[in-house]
Protein backbone atom coordinates (compact mmCIF):
# COMPACT_ATOMS: atom_id res chain seq x y z
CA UNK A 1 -14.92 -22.98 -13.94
CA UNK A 2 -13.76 -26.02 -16.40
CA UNK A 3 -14.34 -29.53 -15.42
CA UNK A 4 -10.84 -30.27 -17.13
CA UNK A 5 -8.80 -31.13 -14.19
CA UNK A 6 -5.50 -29.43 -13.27
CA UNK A 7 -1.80 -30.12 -14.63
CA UNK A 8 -0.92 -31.91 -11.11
CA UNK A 9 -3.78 -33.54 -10.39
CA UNK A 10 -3.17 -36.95 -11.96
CA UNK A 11 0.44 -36.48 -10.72
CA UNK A 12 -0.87 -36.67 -6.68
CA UNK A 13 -3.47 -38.94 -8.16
CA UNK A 14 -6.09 -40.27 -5.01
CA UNK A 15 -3.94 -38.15 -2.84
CA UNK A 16 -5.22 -34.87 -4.27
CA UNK A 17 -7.85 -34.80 -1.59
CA UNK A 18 -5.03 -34.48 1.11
CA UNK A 19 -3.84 -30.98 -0.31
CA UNK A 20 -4.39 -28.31 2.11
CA UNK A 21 -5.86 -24.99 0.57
CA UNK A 22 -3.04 -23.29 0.11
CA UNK A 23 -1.31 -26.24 -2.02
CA UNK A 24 -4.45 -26.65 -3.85
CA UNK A 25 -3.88 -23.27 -4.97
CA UNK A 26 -0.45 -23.37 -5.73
CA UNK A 27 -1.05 -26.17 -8.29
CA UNK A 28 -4.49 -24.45 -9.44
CA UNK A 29 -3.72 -24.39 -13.37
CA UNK A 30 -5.24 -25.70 -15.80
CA UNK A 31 -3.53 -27.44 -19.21
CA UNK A 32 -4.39 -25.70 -22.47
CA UNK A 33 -5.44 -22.44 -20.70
CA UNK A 34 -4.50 -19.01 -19.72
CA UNK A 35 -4.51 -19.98 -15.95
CA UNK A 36 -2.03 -17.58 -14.02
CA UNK A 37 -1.62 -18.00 -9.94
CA UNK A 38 0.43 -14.86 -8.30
CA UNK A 39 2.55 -15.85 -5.20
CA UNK A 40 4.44 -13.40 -3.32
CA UNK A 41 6.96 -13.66 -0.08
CA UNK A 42 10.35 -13.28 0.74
CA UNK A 43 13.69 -16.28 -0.50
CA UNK A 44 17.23 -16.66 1.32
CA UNK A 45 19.51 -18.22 -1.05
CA UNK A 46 22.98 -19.48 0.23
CA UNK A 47 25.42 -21.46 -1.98
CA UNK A 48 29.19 -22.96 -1.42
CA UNK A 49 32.15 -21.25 -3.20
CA UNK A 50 32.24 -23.69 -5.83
CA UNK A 51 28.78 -22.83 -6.63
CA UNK A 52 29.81 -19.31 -6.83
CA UNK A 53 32.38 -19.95 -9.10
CA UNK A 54 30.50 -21.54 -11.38
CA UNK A 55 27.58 -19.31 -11.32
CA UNK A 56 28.22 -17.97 -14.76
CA UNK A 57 27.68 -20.93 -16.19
CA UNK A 58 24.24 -22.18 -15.01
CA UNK A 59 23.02 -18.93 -15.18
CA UNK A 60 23.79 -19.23 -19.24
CA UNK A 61 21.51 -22.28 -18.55
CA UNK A 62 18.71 -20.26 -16.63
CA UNK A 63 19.23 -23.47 -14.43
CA UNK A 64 19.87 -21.20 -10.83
CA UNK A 65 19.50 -17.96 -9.09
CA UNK A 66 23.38 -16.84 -9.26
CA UNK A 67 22.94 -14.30 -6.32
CA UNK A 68 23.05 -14.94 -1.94
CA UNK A 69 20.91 -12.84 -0.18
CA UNK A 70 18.13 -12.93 2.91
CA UNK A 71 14.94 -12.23 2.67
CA UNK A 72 14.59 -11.34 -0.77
CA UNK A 73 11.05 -10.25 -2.04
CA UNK A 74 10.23 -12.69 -4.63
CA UNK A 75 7.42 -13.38 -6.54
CA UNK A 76 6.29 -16.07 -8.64
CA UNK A 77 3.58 -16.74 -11.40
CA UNK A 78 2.76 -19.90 -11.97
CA UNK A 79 1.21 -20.05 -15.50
CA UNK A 80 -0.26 -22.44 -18.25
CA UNK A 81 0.15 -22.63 -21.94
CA UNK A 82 -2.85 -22.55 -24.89
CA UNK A 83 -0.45 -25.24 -26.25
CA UNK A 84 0.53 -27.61 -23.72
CA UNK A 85 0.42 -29.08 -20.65
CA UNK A 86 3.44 -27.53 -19.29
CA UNK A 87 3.30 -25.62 -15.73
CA UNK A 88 5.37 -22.37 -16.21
CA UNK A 89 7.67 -21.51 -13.27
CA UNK A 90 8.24 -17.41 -13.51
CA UNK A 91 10.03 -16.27 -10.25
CA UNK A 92 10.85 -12.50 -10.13
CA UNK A 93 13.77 -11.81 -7.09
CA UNK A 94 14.13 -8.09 -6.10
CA UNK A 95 18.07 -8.24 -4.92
CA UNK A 96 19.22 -4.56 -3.51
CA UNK A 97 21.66 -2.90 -5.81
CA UNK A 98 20.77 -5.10 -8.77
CA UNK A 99 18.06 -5.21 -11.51
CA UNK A 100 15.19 -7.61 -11.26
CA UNK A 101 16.36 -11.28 -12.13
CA UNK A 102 13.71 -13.38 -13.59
CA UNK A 103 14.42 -17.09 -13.39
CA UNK A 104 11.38 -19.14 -15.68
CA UNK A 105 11.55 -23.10 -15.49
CA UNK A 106 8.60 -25.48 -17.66
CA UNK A 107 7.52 -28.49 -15.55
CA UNK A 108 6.50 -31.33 -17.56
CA UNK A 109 4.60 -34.41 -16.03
CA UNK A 110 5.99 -37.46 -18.08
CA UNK A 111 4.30 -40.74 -15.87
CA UNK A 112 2.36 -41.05 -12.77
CA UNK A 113 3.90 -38.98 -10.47
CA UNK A 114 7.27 -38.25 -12.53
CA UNK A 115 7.84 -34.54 -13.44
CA UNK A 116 10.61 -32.67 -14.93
CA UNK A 117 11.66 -29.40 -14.78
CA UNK A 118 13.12 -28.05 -17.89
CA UNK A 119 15.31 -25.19 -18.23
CA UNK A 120 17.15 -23.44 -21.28
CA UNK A 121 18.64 -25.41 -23.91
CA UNK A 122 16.54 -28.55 -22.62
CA UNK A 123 18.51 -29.24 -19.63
CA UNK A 124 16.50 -30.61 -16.71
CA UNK A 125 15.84 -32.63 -13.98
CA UNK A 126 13.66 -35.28 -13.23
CA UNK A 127 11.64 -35.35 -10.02
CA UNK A 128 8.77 -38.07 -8.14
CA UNK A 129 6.35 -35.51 -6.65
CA UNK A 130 4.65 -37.06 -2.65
CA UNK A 131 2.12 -35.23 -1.11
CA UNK A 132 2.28 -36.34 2.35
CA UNK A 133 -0.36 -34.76 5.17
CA UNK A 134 2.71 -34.54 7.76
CA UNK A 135 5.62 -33.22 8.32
CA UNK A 136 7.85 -33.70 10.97
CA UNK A 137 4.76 -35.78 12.82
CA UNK A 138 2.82 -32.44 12.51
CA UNK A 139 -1.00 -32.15 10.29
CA UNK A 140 0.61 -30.46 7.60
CA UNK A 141 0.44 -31.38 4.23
CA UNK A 142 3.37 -31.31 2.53
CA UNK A 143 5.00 -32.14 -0.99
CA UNK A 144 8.44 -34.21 -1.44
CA UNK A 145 9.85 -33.25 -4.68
CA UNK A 146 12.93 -36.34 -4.95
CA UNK A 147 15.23 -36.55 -6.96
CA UNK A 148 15.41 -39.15 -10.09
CA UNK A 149 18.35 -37.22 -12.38
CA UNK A 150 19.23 -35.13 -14.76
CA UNK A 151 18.23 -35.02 -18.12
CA UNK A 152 18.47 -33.24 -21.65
CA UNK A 153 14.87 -32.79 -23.39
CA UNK A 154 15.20 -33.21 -27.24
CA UNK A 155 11.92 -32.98 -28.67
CA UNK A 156 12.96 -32.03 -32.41
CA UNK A 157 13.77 -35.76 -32.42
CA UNK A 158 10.68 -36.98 -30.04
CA UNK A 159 8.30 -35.17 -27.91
CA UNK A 160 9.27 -38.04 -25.11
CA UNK A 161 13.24 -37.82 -24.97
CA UNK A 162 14.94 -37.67 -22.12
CA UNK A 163 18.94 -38.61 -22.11
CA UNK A 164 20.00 -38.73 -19.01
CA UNK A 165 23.21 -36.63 -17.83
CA UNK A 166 25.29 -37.54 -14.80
CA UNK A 167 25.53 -34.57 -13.64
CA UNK A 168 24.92 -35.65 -9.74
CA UNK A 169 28.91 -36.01 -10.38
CA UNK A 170 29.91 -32.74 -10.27
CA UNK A 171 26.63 -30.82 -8.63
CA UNK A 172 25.23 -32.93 -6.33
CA UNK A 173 21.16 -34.08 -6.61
CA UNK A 174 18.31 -32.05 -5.66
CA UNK A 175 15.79 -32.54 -2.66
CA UNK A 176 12.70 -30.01 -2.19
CA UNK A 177 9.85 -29.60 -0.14
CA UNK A 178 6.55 -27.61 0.08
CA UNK A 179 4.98 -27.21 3.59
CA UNK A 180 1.53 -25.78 4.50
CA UNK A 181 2.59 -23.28 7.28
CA UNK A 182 -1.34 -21.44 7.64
CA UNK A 183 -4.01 -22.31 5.13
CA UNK A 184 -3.05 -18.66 3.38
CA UNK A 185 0.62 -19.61 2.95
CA UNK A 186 3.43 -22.53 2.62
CA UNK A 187 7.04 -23.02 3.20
CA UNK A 188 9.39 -24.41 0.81
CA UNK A 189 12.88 -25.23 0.47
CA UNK A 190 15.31 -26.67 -2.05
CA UNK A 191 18.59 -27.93 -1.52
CA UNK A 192 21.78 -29.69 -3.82
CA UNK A 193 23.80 -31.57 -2.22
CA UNK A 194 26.82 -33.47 -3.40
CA UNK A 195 27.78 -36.35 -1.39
CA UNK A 196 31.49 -35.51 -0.97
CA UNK A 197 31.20 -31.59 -0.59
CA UNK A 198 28.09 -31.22 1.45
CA UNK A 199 25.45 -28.68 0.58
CA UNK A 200 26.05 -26.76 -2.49
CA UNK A 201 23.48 -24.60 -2.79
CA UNK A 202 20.45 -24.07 -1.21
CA UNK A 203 17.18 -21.36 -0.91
CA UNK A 204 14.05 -21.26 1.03
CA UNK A 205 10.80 -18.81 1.66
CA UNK A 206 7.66 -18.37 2.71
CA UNK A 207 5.24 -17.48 -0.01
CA UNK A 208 1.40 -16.80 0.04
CA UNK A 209 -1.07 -17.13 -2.89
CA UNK A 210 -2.07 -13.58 -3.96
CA UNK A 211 -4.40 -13.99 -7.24
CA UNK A 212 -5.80 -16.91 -8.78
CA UNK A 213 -6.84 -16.23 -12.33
CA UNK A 214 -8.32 -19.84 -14.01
């Protein structure tokens, strides 16, 4: 294998020796490479009604799953680029009754342990990644993914700009969390929540690392 060090390493920085083996795995890949990690479990996705309505728009964004369900087999390839640094987000859901709906994201480490997550059209969100070894006062290592706002990517003017968009107005911000459950699987969960409606829209799995190709 490569010396070059992983996409997320710098971002944990000295705390990179904390990850458990799953996590390590997760956030395997490699920039400037064909890396591919395979992660399969099961998602429950819940949102308000004013998320419903609205689903039609963010899915023209590719910013949201736009379906409810439990236990939805999901899985999800996390794969680098020969041209960049980017760590591709490609989550296949298997709803019953409807075709396969593939939802890709690009995260993007910007500074120390500032990422963003870019969807169509440039839209994003900004994020400070933790990797804590607890959770809940528990030995499990665990990554806080907090929120730090939403943006619009324009790199046909500069590679580095961000505009920010106050869209924690109208949606709510983001919180989400990785947990080691076993050393062959993790929990996660993500969550908006908008501090005059509540919850708007949340989803959470299990998900165990199937194939790691670097």
């Amino acid at each position: 294998m490569s010396a070059v060090k992983p996409i997320f390493q710098p971002v944990f920085d000295a705390n990179w020796s904390k990850m458990s083996t799953i996590l390590a795995k997760h956030y395997a890949n490699r920039p400037f490479s064909k890396d591919m990690v395979t992660m399969k479990g099961e998602m429950n996705i819940k949102m308000s009604l004013l998320m419903k309505l609205a689903s039609p728009i963010y899915r023209l964004f590719g910013s949201l799953v736009p379906y409810t369900g439990d236990n939805i087999k999901t899985t999800a390839f996390a794969k680098s680029e020969l041209n960049s640094n980017k760590y591709i987000m490609e989550r296949h859901f298997h709803f019953p009754g409807k075709e396969e709906f593939v939802f890709r994201s690009a995260l993007l480490p910007i500074k120390n342990n500032e990422v963003v997550e870019l969807m169509k059209f440039g839209v994003g969100w900004r994020a400070k990644y933790i990797l804590t070894d607890t959770d809940c006062g528990t030995a499990s290592p665990t990554v806080r993914i907090i929120h730090q706002g939403y943006v619009l990517h324009l790199p046909q003017i500069r590679h580095d700009l961000f505009i920010s968009l106050p869209l924690e107005l109208f949606i709510g911000e983001i919180y989400a969390e990785e947990v080691t459950s076993v050393e062959d699987s993790f929990n996660m969960r993500l969550s908006i929540t908008h501090r005059l409606f509540g919850v708007m829209y949340e989803y959470s799995g299990r998900f165990a690392v199937t194939d790691v190709e670097l």
